[in-house]
PDB file of N, CA and C in Angstrom:
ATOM      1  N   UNK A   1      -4.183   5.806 -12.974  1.00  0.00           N
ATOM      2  CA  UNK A   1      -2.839   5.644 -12.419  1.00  0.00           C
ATOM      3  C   UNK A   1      -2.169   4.400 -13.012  1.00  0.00           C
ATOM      4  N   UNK A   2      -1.356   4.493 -12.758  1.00  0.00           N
ATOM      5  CA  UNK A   2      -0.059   3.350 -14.227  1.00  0.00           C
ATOM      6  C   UNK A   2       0.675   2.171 -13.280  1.00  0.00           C
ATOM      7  N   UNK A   3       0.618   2.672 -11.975  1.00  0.00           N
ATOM      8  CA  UNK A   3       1.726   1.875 -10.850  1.00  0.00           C
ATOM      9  C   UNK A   3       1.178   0.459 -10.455  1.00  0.00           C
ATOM     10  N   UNK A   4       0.116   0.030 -11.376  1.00  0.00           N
ATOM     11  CA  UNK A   4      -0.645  -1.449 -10.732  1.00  0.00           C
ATOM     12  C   UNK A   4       0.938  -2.367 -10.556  1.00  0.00           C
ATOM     13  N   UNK A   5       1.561  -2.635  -9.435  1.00  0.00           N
ATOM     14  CA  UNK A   5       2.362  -3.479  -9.594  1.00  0.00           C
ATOM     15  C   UNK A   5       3.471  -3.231 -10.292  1.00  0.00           C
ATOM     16  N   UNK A   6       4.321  -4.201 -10.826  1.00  0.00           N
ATOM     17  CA  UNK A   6       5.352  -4.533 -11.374  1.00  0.00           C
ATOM     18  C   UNK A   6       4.854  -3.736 -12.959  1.00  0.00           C
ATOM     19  N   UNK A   7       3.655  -3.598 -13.313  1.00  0.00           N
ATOM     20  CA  UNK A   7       3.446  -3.500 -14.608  1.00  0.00           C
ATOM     21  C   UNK A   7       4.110  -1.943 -14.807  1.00  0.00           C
ATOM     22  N   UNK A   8       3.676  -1.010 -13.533  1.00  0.00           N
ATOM     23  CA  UNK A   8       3.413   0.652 -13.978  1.00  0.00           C
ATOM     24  C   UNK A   8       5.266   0.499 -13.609  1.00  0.00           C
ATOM     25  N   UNK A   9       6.134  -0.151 -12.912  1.00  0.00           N
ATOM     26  CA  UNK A   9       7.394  -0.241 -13.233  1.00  0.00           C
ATOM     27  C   UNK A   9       8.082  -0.362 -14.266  1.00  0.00           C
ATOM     28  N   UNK A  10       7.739  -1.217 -14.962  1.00  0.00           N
ATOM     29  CA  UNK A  10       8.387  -1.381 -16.325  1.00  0.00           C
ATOM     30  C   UNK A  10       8.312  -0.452 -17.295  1.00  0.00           C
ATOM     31  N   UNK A  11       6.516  -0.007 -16.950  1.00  0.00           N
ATOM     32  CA  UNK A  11       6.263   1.057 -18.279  1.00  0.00           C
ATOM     33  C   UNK A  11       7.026   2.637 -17.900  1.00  0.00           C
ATOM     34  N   UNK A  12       6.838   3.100 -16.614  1.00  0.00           N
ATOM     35  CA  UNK A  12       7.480   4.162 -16.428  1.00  0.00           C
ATOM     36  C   UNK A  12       8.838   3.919 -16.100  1.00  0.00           C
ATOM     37  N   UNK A  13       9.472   3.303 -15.899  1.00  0.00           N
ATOM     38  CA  UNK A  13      11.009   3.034 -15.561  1.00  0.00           C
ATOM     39  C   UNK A  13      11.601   3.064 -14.154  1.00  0.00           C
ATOM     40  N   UNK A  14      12.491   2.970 -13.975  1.00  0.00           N
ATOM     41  CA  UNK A  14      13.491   2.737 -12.587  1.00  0.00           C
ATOM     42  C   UNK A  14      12.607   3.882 -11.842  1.00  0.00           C
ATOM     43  N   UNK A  15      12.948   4.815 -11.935  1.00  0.00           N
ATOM     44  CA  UNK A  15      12.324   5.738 -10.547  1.00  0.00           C
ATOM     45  C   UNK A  15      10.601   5.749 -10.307  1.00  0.00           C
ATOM     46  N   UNK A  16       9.930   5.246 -11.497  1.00  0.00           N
ATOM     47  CA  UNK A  16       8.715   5.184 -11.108  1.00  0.00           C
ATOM     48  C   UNK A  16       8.036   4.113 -10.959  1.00  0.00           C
ATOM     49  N   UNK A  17       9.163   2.914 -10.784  1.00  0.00           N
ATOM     50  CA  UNK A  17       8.817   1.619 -10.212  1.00  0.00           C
ATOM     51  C   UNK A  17       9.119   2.050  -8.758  1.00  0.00           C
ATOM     52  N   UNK A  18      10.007   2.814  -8.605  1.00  0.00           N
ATOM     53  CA  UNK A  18      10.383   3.239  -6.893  1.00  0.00           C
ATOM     54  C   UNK A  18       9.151   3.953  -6.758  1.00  0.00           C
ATOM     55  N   UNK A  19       8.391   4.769  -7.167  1.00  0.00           N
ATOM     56  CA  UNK A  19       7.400   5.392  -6.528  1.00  0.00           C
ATOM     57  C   UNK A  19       6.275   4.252  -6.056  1.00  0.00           C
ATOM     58  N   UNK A  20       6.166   3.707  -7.165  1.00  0.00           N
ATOM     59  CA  UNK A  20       4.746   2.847  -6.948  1.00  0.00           C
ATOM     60  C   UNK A  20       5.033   1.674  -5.778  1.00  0.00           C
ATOM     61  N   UNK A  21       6.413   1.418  -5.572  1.00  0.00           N
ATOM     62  CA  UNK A  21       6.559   0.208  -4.196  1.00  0.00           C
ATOM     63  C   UNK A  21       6.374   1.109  -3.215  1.00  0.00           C
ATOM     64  N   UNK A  22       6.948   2.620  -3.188  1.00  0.00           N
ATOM     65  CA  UNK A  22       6.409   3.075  -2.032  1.00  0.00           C
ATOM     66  C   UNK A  22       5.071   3.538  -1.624  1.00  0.00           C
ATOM     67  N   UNK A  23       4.459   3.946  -2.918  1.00  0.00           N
ATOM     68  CA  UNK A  23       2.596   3.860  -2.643  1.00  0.00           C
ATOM     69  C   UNK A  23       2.083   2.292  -1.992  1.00  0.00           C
ATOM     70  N   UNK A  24       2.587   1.657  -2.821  1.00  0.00           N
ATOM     71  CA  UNK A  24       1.973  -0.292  -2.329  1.00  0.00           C
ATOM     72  C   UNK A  24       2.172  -0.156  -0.527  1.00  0.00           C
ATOM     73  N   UNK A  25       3.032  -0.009  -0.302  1.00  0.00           N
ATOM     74  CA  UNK A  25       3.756  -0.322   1.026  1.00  0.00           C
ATOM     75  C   UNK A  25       2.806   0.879   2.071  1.00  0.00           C
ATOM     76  N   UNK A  26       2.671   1.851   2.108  1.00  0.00           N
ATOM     77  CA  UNK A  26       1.970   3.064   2.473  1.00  0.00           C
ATOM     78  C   UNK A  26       0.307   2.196   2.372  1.00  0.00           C
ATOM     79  N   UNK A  27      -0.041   1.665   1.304  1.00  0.00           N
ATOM     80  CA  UNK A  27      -1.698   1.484   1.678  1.00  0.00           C
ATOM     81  C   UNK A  27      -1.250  -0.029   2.146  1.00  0.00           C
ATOM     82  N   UNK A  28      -0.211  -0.513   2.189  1.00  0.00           N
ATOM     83  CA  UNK A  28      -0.208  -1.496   2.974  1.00  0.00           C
ATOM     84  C   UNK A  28      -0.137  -1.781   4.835  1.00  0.00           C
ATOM     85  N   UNK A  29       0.801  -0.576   4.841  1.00  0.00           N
ATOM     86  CA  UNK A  29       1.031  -0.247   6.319  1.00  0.00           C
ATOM     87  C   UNK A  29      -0.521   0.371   7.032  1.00  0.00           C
ATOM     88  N   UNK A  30      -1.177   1.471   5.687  1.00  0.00           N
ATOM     89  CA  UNK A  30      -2.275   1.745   6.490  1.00  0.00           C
ATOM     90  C   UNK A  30      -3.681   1.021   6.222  1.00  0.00           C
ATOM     91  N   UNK A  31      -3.770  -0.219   5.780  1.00  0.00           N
ATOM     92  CA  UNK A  31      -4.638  -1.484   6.199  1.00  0.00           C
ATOM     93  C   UNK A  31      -4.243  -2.241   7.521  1.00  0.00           C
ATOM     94  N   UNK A  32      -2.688  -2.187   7.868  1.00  0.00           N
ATOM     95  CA  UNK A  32      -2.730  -2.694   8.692  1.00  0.00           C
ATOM     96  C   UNK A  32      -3.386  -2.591  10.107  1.00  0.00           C
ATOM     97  N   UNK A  33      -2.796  -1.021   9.964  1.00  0.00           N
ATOM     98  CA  UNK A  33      -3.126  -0.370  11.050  1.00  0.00           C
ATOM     99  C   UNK A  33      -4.553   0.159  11.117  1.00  0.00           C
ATOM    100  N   UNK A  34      -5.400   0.134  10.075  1.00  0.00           N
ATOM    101  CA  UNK A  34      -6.895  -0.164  10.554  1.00  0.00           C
ATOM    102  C   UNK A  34      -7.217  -1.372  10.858  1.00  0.00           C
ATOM    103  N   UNK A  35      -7.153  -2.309  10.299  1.00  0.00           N
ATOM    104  CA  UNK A  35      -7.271  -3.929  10.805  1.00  0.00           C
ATOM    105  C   UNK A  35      -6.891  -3.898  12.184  1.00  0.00           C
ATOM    106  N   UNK A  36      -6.140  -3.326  12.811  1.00  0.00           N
ATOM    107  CA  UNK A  36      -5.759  -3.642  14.150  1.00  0.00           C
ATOM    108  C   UNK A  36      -6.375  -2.170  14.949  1.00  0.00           C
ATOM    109  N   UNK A  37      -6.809  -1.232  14.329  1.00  0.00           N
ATOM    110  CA  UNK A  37      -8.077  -0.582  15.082  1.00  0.00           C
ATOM    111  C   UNK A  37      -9.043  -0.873  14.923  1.00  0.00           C
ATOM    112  N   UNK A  38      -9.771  -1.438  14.691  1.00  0.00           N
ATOM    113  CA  UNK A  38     -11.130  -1.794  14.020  1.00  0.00           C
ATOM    114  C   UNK A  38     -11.174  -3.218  15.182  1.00  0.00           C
ATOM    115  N   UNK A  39     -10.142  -3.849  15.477  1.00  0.00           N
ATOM    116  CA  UNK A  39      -9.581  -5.302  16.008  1.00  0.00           C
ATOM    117  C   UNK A  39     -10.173  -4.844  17.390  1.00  0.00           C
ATOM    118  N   UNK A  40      -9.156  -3.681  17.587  1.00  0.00           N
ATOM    119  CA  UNK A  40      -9.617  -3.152  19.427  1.00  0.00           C
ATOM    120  C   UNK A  40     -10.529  -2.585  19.743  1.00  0.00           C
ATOM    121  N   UNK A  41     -11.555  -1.967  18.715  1.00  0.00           N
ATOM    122  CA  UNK A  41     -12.405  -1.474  19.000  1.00  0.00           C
ATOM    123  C   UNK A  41     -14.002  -2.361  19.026  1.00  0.00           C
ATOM    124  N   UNK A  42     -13.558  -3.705  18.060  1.00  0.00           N
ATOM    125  CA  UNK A  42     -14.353  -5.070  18.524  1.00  0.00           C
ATOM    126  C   UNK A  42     -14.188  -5.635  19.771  1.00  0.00           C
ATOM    127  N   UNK A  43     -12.880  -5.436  20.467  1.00  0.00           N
ATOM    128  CA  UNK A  43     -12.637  -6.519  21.889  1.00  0.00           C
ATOM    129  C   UNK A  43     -12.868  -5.416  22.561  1.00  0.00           C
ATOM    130  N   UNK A  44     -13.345  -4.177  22.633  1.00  0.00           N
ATOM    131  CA  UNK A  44     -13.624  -2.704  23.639  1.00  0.00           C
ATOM    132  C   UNK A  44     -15.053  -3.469  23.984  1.00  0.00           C
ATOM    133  N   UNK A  45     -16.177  -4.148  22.986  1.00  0.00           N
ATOM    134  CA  UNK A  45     -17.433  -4.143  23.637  1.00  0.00           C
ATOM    135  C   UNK A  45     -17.834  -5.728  24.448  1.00  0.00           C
TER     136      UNK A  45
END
């Protein structure tokens, strides 16, 4: 896959710098939201 960052932007251009911020953001949102299940399921015991 080409989207590491800013790099797979430049090389594929305008719309596939838009794809790859919205992949970043997507495994970003869903780390979060395991970090904060994983969180409650430590303070459950």
């Amino acid at each position: 896959m080409m989207g590491w960052g800013g790099y797979g932007g430049m090389m594929g251009g305008y719309g596939f710098g838009v794809l790859s911020t919205i992949f970043w953001l997507i495994i970003l949102i869903d780390l979060i939201l395991l970090g904060v299940w994983l969180w409650k399921q430590i303070q459950k015991k």
